[in-house]
N, C-alpha and C. Protein backbone atom coordinates (compact mmCIF):
# COMPACT_ATOMS: atom_id res chain seq x y z
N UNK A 1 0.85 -1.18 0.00
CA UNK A 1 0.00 0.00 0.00
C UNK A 1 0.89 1.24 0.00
N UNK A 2 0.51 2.20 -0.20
CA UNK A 2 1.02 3.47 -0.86
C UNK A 2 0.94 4.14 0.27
N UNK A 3 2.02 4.46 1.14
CA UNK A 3 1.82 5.45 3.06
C UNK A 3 1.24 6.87 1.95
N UNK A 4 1.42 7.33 1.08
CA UNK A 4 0.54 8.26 1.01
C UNK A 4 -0.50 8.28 0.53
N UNK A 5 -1.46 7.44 0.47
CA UNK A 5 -2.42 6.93 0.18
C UNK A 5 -3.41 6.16 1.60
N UNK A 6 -2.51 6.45 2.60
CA UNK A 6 -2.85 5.24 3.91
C UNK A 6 -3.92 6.09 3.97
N UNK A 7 -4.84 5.63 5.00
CA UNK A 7 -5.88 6.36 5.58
C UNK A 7 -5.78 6.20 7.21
N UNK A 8 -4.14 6.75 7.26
CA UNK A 8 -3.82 7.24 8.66
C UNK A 8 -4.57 8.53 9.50
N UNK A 9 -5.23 8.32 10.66
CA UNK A 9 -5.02 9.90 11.03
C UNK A 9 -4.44 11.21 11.39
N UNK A 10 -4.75 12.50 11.32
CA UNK A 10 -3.68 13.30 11.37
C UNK A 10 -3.80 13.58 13.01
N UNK A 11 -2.25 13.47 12.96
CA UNK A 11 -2.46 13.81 14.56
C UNK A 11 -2.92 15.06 15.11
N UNK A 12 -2.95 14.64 16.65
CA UNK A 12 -3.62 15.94 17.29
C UNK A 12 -2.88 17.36 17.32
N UNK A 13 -2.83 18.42 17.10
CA UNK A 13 -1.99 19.70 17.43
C UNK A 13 -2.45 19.97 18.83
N UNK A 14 -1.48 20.16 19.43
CA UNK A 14 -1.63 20.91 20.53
C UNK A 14 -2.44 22.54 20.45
N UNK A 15 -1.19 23.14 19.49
CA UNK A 15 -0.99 24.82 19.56
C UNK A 15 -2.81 24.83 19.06
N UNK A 16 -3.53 24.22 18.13
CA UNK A 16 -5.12 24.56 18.03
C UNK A 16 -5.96 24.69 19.56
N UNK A 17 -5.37 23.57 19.84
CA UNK A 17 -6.29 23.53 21.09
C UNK A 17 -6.00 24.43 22.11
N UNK A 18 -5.01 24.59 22.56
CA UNK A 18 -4.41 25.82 23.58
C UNK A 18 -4.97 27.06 22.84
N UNK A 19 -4.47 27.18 21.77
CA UNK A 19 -5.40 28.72 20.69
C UNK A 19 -6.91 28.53 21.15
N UNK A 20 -7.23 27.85 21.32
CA UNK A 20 -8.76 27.76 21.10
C UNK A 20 -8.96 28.08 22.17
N UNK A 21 -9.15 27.43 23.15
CA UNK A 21 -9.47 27.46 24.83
C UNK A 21 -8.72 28.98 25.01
N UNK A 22 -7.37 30.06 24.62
CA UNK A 22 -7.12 31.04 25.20
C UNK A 22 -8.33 32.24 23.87
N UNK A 23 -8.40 31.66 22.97
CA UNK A 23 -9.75 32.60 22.40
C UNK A 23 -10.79 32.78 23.19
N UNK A 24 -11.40 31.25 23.41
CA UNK A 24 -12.90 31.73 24.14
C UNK A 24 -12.64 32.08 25.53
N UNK A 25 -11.52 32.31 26.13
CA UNK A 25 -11.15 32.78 27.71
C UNK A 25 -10.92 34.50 27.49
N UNK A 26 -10.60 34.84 26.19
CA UNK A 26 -9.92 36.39 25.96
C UNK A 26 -11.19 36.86 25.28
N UNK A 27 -12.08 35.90 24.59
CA UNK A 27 -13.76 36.91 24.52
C UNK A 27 -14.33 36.65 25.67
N UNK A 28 -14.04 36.09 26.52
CA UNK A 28 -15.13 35.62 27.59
C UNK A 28 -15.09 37.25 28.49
N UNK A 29 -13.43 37.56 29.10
CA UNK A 29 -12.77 38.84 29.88
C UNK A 29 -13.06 40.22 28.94
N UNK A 30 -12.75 39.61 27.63
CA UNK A 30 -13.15 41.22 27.06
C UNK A 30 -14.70 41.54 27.12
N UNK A 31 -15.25 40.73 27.21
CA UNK A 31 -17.13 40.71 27.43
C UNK A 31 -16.83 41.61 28.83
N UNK A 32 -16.51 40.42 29.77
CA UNK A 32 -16.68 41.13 31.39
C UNK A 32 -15.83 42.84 31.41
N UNK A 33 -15.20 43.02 30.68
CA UNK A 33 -14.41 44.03 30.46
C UNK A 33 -15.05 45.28 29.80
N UNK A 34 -15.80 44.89 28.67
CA UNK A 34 -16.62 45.66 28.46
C UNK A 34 -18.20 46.36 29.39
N UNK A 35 -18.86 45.02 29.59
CA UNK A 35 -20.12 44.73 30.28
C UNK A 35 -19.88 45.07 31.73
N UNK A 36 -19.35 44.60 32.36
CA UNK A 36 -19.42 44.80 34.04
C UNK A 36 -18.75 45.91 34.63
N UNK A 37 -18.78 46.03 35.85
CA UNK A 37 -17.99 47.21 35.85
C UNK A 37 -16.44 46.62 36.25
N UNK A 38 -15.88 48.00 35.96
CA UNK A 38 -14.31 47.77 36.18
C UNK A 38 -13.61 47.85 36.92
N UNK A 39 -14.18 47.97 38.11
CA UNK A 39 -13.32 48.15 39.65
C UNK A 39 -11.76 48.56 39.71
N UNK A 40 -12.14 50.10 38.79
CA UNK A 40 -11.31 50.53 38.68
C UNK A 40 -10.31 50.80 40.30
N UNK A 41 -10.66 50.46 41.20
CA UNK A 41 -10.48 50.82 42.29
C UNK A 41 -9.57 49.71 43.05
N UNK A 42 -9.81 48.89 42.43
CA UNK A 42 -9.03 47.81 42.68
C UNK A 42 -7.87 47.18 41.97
N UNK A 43 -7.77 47.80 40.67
CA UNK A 43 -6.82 47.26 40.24
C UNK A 43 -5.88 48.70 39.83
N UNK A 44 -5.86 50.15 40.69
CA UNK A 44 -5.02 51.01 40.22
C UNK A 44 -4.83 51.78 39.04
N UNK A 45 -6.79 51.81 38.42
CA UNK A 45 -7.13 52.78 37.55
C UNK A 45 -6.73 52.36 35.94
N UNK A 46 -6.95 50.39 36.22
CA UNK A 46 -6.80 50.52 34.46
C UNK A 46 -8.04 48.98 34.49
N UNK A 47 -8.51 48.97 33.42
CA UNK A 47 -9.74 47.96 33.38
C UNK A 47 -8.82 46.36 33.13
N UNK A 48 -8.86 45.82 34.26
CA UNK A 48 -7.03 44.85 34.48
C UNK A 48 -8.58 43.52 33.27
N UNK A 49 -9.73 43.57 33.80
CA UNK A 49 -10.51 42.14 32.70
C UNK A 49 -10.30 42.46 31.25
N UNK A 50 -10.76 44.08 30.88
CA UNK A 50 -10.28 44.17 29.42
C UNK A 50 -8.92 43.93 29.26
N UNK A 51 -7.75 44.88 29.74
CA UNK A 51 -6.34 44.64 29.03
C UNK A 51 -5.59 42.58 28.84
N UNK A 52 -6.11 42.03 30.21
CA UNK A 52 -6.18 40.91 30.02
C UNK A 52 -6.87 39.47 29.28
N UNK A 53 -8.12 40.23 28.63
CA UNK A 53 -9.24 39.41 27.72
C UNK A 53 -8.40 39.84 26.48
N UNK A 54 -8.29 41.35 26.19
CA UNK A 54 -7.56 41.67 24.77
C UNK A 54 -6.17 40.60 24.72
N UNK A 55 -5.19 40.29 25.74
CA UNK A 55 -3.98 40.07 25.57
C UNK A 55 -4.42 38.31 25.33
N UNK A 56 -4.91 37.73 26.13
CA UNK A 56 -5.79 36.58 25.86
C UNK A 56 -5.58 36.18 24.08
N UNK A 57 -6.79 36.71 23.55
CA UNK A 57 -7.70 36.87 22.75
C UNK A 57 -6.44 36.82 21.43
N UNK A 58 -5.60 38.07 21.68
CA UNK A 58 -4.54 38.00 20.55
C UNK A 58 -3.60 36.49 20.66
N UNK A 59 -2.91 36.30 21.63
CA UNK A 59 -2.47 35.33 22.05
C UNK A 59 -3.01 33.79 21.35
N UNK A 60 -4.28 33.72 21.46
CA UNK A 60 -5.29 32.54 21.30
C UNK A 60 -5.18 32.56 19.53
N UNK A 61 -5.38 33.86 18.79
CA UNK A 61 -5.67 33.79 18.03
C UNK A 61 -4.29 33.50 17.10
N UNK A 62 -3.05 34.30 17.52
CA UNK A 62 -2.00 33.54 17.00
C UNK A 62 -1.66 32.06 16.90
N UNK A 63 -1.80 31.40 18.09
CA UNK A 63 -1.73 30.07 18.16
C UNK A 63 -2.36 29.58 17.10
N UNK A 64 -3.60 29.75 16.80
CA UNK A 64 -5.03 29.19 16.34
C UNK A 64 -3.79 29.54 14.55
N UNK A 65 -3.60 30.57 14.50
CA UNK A 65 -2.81 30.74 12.97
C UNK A 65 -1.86 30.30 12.98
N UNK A 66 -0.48 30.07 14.19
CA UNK A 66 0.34 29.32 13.56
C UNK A 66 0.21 27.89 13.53
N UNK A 67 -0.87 26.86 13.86
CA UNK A 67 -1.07 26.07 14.00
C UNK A 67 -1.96 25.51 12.62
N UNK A 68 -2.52 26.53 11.76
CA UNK A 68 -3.02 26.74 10.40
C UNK A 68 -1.66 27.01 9.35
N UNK A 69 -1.22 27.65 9.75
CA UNK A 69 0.08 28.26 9.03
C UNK A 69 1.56 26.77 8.23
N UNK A 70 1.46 26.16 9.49
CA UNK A 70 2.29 25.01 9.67
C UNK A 70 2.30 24.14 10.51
N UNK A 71 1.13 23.06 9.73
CA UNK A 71 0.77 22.12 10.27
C UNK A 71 2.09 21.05 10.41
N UNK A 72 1.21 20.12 11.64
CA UNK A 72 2.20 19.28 11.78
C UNK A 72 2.63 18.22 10.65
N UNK A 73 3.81 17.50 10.38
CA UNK A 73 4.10 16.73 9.78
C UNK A 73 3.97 15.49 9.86
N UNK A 74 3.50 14.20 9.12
CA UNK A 74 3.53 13.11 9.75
C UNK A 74 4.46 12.08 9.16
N UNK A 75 5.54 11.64 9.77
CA UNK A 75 6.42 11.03 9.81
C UNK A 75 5.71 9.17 8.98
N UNK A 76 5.57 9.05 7.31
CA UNK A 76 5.18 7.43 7.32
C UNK A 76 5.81 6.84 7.33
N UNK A 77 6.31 4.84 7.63
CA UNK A 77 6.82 4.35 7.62
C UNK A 77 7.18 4.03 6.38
N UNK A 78 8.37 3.73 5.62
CA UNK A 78 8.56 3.48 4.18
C UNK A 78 8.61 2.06 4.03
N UNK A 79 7.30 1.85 2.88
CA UNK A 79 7.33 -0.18 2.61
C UNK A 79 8.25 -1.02 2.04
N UNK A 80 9.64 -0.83 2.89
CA UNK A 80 10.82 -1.88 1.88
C UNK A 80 10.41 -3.54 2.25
């Protein structure tokens, strides 16, 4: 049989899944960031859920692209 032809599966990526889970955690904070209030009072006069949902959010979304960008490789066994 032809390994590029197998009907192996492609393995799992990590970097998607970590991208993914820090996306919906960096819209989840930029929501509360926007929506709730900002206790500005507590964190020394800067909205600490937005700057941290935005930093999130970019973060997540790079992953999510370099993990599109350059996928993993899969190593087949050669049929001698």
């Amino acid at each position: 049989m032809n390994p590029s032809t197998s009907r192996r599966p492609k393995p799992l990526d990590i970097r998607a899944i970590i991208g993914a889970m820090l996306t919906i955690l960096g819209i989840i904070l930029t929501a509360m960031g926007l929506l709730a209030d900002p206790a500005l009072g507590k964190t020394g006069g800067i909205n600490a859920n937005l700057i941290a949902g935005l930093v999130l959010l970019v973060g997540g979304v790079l992953f999510v692209l370099r993990s599109r960008m350059s996928p993993l490789k899969v190593r087949t066994p050669s049929g001698d």
